[in-house]
N, C-alpha and C. Protein backbone atom coordinates (compact mmCIF):
# COMPACT_ATOMS: atom_id res chain seq x y z
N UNK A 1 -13.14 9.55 -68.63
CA UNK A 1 -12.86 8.60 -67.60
C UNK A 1 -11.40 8.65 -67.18
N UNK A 2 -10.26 9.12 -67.83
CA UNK A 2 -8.92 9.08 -67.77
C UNK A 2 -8.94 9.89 -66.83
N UNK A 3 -9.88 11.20 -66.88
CA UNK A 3 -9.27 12.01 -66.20
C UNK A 3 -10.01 12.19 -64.86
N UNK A 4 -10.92 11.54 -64.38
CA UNK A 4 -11.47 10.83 -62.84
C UNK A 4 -10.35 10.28 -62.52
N UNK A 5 -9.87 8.99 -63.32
CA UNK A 5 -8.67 8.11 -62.37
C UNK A 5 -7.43 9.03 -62.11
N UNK A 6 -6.95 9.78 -63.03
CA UNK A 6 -6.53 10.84 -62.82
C UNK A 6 -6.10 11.58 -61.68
N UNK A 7 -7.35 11.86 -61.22
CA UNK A 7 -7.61 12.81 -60.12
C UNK A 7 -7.96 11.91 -58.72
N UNK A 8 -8.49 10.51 -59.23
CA UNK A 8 -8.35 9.62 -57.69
C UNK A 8 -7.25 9.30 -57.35
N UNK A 9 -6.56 8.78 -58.41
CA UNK A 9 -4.61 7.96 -57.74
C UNK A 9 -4.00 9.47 -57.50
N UNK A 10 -4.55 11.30 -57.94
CA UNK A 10 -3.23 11.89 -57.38
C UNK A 10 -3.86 11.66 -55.91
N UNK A 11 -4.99 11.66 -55.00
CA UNK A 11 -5.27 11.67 -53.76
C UNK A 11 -5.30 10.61 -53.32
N UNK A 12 -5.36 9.43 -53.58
CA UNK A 12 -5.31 8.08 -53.78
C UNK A 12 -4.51 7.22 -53.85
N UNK A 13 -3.23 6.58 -52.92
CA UNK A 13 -2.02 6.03 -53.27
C UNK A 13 -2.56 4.49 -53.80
N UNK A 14 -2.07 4.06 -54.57
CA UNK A 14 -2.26 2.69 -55.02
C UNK A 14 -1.96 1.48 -53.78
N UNK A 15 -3.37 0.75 -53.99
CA UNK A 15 -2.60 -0.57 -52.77
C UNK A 15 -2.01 -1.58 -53.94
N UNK A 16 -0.95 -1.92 -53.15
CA UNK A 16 -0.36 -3.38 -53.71
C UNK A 16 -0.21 -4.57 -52.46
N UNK A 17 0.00 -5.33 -53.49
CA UNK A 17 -0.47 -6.72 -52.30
C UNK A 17 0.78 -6.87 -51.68
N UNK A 18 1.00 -7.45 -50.32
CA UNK A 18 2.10 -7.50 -49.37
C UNK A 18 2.59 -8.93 -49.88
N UNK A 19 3.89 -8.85 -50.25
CA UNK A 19 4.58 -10.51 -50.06
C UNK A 19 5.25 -10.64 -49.15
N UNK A 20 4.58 -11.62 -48.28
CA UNK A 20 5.40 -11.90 -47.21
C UNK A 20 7.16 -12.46 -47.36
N UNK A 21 7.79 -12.51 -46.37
CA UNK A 21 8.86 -12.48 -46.89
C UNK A 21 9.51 -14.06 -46.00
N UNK A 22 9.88 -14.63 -46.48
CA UNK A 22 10.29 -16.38 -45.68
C UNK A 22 10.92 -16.10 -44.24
N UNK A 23 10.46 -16.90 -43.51
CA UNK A 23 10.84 -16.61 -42.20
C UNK A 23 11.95 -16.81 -42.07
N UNK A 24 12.52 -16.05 -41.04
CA UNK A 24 14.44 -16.52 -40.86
C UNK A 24 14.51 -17.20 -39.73
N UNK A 25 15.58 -17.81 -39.36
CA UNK A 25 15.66 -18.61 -38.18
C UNK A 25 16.28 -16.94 -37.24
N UNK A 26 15.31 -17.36 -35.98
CA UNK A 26 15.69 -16.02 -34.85
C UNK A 26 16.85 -16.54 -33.95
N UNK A 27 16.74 -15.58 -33.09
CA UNK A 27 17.97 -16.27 -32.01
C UNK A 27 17.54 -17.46 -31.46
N UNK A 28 18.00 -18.52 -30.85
CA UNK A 28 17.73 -19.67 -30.08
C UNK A 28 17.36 -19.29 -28.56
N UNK A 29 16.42 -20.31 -27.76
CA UNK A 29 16.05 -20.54 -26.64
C UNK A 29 17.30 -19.68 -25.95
N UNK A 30 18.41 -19.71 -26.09
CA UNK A 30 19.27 -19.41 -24.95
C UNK A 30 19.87 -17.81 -24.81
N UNK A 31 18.95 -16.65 -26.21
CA UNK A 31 19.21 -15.70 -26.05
C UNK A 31 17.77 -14.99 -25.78
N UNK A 32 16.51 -15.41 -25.37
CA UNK A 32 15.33 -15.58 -24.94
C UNK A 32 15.38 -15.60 -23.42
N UNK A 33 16.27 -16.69 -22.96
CA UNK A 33 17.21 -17.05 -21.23
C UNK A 33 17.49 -15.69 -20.76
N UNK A 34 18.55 -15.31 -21.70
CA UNK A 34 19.63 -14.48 -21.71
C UNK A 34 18.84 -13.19 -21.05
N UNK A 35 18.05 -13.05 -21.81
CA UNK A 35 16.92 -11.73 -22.08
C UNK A 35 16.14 -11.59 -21.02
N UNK A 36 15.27 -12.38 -20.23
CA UNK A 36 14.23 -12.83 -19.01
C UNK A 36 15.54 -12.43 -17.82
N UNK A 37 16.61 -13.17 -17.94
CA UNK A 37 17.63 -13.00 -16.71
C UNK A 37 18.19 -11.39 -16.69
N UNK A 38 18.48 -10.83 -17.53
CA UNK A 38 18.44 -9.26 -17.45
C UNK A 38 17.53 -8.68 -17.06
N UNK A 39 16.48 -9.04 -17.79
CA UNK A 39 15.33 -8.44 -16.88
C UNK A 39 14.86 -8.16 -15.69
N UNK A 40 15.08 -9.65 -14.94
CA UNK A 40 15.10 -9.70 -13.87
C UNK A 40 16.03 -9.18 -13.08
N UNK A 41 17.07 -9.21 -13.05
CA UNK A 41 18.59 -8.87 -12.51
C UNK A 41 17.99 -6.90 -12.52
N UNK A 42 17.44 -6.32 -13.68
CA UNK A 42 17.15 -4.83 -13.52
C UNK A 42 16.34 -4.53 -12.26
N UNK A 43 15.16 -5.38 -12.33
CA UNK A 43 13.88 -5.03 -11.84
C UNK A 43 14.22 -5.19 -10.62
N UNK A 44 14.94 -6.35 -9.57
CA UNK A 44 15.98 -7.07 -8.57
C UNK A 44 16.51 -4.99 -8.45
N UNK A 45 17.36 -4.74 -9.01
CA UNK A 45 18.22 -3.67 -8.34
C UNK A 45 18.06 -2.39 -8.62
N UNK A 46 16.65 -2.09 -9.61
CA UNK A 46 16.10 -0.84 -9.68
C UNK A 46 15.07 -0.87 -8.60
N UNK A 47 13.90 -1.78 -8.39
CA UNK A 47 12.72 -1.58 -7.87
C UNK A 47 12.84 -2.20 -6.59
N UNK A 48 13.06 -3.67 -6.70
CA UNK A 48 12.77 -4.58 -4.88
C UNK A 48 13.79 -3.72 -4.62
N UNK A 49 14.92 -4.50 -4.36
CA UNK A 49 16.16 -4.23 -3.56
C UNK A 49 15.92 -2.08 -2.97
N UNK A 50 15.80 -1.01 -3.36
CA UNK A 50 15.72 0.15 -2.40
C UNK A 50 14.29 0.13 -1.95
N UNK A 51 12.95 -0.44 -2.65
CA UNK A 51 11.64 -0.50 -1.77
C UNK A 51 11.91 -1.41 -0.82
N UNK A 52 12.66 -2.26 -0.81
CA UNK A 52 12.39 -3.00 0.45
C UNK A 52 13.81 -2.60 1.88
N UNK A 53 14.40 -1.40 0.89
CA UNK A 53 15.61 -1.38 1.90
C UNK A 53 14.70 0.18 2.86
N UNK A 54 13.94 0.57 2.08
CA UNK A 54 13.03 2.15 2.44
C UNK A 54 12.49 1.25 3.44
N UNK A 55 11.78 0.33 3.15
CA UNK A 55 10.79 -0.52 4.35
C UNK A 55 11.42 -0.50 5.76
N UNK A 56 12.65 -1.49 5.18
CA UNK A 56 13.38 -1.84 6.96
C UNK A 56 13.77 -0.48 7.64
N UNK A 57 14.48 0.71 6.72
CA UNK A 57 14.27 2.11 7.68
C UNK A 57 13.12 2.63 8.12
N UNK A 58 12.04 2.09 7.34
CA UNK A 58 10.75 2.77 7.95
C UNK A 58 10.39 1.79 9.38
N UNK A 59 10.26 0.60 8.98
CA UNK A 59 10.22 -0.09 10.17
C UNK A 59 11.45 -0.12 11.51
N UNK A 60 12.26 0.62 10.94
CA UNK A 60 13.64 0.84 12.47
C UNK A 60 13.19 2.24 12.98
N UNK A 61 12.80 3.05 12.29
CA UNK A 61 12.56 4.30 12.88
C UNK A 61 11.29 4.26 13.59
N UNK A 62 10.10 3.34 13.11
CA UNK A 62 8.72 3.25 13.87
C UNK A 62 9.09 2.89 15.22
N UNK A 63 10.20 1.62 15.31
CA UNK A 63 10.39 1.05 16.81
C UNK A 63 11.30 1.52 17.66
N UNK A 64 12.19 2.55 16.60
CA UNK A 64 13.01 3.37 17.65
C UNK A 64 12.45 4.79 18.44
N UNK A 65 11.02 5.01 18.08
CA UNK A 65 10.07 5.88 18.52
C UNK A 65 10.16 6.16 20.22
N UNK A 66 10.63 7.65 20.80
CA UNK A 66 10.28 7.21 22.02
C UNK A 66 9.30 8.78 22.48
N UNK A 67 9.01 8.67 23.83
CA UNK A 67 8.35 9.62 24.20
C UNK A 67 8.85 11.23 24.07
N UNK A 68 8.96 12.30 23.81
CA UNK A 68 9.78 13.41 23.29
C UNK A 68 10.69 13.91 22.43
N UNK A 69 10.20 12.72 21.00
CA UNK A 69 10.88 12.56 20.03
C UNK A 69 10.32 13.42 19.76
N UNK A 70 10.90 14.29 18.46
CA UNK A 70 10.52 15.13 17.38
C UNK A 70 10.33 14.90 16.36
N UNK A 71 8.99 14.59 15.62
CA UNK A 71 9.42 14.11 14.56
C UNK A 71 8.33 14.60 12.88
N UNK A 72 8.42 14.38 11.84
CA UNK A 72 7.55 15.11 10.55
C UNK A 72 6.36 13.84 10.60
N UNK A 73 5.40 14.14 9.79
CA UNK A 73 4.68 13.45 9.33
C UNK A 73 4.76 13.23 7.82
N UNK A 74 4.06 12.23 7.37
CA UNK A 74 3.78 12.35 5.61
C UNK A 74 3.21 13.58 5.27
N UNK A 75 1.97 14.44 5.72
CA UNK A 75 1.32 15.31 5.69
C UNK A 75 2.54 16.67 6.07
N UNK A 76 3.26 16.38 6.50
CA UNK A 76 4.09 17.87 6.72
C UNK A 76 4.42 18.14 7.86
N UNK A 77 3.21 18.00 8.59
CA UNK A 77 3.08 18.60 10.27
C UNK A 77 4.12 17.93 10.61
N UNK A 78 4.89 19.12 12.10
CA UNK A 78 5.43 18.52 13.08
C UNK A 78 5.49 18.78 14.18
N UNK A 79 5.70 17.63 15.08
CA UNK A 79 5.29 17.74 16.48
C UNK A 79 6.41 16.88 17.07
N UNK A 80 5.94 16.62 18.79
CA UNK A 80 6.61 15.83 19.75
C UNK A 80 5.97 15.07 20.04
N UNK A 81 6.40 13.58 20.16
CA UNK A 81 5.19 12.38 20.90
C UNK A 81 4.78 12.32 22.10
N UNK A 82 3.77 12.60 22.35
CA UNK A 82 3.30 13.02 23.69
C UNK A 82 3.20 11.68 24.52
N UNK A 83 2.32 11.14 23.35
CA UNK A 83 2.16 9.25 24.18
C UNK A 83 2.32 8.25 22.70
N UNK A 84 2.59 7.29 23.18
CA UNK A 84 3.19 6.19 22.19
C UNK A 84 2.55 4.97 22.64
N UNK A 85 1.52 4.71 21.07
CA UNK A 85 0.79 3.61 21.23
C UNK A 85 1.67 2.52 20.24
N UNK A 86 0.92 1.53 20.48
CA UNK A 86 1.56 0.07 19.60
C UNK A 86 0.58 0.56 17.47
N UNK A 87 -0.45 1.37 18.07
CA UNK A 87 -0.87 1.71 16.02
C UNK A 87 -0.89 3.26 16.00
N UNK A 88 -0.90 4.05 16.79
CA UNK A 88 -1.03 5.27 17.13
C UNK A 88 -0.07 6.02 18.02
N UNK A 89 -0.06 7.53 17.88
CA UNK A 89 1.06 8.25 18.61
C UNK A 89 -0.17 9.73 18.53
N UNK A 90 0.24 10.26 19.44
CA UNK A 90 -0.66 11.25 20.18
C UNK A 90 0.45 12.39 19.79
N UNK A 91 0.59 13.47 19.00
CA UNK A 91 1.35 14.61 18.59
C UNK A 91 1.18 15.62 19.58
N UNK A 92 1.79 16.30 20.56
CA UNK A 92 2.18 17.73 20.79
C UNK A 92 2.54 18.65 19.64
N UNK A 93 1.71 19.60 18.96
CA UNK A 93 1.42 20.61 18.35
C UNK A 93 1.80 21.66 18.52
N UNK A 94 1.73 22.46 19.86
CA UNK A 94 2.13 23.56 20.19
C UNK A 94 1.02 23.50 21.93
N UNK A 95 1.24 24.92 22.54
CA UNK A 95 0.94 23.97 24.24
C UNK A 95 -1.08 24.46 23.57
N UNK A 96 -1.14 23.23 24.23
CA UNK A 96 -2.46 22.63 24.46
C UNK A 96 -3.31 22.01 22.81
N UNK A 97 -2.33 22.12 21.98
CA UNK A 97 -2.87 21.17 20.98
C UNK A 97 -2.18 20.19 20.52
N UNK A 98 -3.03 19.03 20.65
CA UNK A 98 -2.82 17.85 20.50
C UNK A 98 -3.36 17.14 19.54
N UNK A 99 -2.70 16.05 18.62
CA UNK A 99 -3.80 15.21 17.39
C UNK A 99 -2.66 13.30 17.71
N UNK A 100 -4.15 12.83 17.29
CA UNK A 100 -3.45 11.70 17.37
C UNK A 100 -3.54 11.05 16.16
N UNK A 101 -2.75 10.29 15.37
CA UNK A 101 -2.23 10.00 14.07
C UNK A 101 -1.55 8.78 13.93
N UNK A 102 -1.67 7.99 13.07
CA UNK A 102 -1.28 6.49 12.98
C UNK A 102 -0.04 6.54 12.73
N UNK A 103 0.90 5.45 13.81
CA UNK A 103 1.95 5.47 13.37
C UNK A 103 2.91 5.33 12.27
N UNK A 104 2.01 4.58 11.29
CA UNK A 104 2.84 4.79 10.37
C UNK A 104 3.15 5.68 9.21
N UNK A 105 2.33 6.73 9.67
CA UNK A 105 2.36 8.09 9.27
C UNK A 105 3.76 8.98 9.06
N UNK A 106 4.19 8.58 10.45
CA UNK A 106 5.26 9.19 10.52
C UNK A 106 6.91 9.09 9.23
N UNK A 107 7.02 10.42 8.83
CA UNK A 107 7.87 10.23 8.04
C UNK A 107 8.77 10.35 8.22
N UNK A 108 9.54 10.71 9.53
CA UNK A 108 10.89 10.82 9.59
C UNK A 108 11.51 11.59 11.23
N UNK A 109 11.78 11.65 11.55
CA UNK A 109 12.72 11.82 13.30
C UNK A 109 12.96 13.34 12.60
N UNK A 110 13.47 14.66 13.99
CA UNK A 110 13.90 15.45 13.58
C UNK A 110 14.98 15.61 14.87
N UNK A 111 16.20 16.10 14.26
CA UNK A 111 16.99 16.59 15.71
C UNK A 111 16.10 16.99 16.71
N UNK A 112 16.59 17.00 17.99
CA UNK A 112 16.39 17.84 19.27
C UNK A 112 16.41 19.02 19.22
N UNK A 113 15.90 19.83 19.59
CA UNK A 113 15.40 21.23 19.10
C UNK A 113 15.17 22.15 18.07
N UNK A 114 14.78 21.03 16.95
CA UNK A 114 14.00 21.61 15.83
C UNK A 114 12.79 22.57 15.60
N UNK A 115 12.07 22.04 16.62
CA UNK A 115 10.57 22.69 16.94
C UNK A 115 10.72 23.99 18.15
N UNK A 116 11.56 23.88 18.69
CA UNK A 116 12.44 25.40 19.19
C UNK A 116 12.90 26.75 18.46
N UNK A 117 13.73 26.07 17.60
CA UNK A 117 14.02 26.46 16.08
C UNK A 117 13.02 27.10 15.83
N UNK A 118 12.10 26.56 14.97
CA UNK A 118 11.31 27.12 14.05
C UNK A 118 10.19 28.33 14.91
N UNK A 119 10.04 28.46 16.30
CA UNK A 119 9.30 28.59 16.87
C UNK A 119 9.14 30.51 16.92
C-alpha cells in the first residue's frame, strides 16, 4: 500500500485547505472617484472627442459638394458629380458611364485634375 500512495502523490500534488486571510481596509470612496474620472477623461479624448471631430468633416465636406467636384468613394472608385441630390449623387465614371451612389458614401474631395492625371 506504501507504494500505490507512493506513486499517486509523485503525480498527484497534495490539496491543502485555503486560509483565508483577514480583510484589509482598501482605498476609500475617493480613490474609486479618482479612478471612474480618469476613465472617463481617457475615453472623452481617445474615442468621442476625434469620432465626433471625423463627423463634423464628414458632414462639411457632404455640404460643400458641388457639381464637377472630384471626388473618392469608401469603395475606392472615383469620379465627378454629374448631378447632386439632397441623399444621392450621380458619378461620372469615364464618358458615358455613370452610377449613382449615396451620399454619404463619399470619402473624400480630390484636387482638380486628378482624374486627368490618372487617365
Amino acid at each position: 500500500m506504501y507504494f500505490v500512495n507512493n506513486i499517486i502523490n509523485s503525480f498527484l500534488s497534495p490539496a491543502y485547505a485555503y486560509t483565508a486571510v483577514p480583510a484589509q481596509q482598501q482605498g476609500g470612496g475617493f480613490s474609486l472617484m479618482l479612478m471612474t474620472g480618469v476613465f472617463i477623461f481617457f475615453m472623452y479624448f481617445v474615442i468621442w472627442r476625434p469620432q465626433s471631430k471625423r463627423a463634423k468633416e464628414q458632414r462639411t465636406l457632404l455640404n460643400s459638394l458641388t457639381k464637377g467636384d472630384e471626388v473618392v468613394t469608401t469603395g475606392g472608385i472615383l469620379g465627378k458629380i454629374a448631378k447632386l441630390g439632397d441623399n444621392y449623387v450621380q458619378l461620372t465614371l469615364a464618358d458615358n458611364v455613370e452610377i449613382t451612389i449615396q451620399k454619404n458614401s463619399i470619402a473624400g474631395a480630390l484636387p482638380k485634375g486628378t482624374l486627368k492625371s490618372l487617365h
